[in-house]
C-alpha atoms as a PDB file:
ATOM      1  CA  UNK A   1     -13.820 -13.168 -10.546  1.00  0.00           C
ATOM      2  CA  UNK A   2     -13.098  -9.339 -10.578  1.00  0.00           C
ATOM      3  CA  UNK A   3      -9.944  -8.204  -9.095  1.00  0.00           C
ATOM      4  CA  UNK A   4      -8.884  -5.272  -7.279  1.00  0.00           C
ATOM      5  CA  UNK A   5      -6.386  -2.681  -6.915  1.00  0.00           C
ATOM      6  CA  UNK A   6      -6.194   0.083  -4.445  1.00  0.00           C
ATOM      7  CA  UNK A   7      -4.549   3.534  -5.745  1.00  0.00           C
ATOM      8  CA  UNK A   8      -3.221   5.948  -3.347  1.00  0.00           C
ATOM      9  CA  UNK A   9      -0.618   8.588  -2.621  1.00  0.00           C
ATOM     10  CA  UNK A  10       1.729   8.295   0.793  1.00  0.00           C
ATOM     11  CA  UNK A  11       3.841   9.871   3.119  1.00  0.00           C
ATOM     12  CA  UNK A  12       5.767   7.953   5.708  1.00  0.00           C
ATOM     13  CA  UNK A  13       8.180   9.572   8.177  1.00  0.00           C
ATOM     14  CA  UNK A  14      10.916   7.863   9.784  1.00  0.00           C
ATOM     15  CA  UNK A  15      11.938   7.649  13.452  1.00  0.00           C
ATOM     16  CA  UNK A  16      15.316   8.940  12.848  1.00  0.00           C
ATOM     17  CA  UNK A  17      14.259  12.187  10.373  1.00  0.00           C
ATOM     18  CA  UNK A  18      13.080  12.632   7.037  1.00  0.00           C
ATOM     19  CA  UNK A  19      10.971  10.519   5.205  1.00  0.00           C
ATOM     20  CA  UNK A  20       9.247   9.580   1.426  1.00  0.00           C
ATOM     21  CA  UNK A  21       6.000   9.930  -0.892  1.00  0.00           C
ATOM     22  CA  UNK A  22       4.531   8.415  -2.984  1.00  0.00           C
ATOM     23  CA  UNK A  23       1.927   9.360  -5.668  1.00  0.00           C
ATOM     24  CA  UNK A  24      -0.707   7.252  -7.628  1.00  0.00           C
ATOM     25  CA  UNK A  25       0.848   3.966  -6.045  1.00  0.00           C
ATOM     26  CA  UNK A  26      -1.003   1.118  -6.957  1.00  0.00           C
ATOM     27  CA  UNK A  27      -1.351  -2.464  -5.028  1.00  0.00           C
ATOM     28  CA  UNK A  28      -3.051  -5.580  -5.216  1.00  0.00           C
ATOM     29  CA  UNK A  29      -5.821  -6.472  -2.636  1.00  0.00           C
ATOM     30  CA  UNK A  30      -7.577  -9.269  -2.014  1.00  0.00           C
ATOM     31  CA  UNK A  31     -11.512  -8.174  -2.229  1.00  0.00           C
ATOM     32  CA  UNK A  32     -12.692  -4.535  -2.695  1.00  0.00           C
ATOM     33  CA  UNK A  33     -11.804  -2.567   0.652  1.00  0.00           C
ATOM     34  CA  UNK A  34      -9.164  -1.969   2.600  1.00  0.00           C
ATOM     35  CA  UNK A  35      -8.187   0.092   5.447  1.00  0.00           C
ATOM     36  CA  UNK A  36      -5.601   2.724   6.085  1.00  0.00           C
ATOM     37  CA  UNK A  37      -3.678   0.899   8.862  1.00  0.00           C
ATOM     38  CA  UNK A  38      -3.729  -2.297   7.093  1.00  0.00           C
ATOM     39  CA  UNK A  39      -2.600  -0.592   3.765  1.00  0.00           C
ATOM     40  CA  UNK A  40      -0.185   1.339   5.737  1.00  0.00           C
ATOM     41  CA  UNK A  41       1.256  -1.710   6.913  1.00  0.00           C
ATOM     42  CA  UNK A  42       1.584  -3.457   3.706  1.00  0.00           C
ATOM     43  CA  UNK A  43       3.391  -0.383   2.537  1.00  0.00           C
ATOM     44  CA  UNK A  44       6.178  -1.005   5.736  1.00  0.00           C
ATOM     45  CA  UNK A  45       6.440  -4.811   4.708  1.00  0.00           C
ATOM     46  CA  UNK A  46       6.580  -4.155   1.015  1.00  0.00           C
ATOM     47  CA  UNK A  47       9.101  -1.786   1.082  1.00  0.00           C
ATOM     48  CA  UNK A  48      10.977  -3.312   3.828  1.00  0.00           C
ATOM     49  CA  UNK A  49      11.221   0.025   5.628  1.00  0.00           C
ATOM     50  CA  UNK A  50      12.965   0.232   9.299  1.00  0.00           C
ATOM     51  CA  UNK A  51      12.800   3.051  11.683  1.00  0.00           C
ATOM     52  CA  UNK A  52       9.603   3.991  10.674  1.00  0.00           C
ATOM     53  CA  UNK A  53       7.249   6.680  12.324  1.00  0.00           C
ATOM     54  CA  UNK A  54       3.812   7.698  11.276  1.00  0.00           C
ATOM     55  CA  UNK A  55       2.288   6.796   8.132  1.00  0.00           C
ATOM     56  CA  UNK A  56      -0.853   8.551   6.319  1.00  0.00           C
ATOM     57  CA  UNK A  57      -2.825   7.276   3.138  1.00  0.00           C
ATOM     58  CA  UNK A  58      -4.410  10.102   0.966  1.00  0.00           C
ATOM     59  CA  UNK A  59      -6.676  10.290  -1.910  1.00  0.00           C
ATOM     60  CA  UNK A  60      -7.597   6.413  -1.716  1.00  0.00           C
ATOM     61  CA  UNK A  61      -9.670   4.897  -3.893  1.00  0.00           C
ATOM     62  CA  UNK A  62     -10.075   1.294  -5.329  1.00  0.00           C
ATOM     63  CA  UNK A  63     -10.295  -0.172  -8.561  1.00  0.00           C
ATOM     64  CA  UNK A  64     -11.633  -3.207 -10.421  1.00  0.00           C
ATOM     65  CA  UNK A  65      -7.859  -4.163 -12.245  1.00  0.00           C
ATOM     66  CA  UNK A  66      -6.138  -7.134 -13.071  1.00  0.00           C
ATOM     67  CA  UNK A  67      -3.585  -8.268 -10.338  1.00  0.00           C
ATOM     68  CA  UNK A  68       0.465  -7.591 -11.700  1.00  0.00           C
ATOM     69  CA  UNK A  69       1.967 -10.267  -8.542  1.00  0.00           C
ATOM     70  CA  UNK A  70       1.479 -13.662  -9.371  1.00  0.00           C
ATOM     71  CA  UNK A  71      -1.192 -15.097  -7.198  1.00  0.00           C
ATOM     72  CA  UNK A  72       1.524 -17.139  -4.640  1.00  0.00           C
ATOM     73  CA  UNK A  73       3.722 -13.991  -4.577  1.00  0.00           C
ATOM     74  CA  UNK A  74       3.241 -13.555  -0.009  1.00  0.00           C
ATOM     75  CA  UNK A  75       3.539 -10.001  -0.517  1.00  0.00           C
ATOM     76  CA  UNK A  76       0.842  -9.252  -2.370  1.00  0.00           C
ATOM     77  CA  UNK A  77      -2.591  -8.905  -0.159  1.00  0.00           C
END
């Protein structure tokens, strides 16, 4: 069974001012698409970020790569 990764950059802004980026993050998913809210939301979880505001995915794209979570790791998706 082929696995997938998704590989994207990120900007989230907090509620209370500033914010962080990320570039050429990599994640497991569970089959070959994802969207941008749900990824955005795994990002929030993953992270365990608070006081966030907006969150946008750029430059998305998925690839066929072996999973680095073990399989009954919750926080992989």
């Amino acid at each position: 069974m082929t696995e997938y990764r998704v590989v994207f950059d990120f900007e989230v802004d907090f509620s209370n001012e500033g914010g962080i980026q990320g570039q050429g993050f990599r994640l497991d998913i569970n089959g070959d698409d994802i969207s941008d809210a749900e990824l955005a939301k795994h990002i929030v979880a993953d992270m365990r970020l608070l006081m966030v505001g907006e969150v946008r995915i750029l430059n998305k794209r998925i690839i066929a790569e072996k999973h680095k979570r073990r399989a009954d790791n919750s926080a992989s998706i």
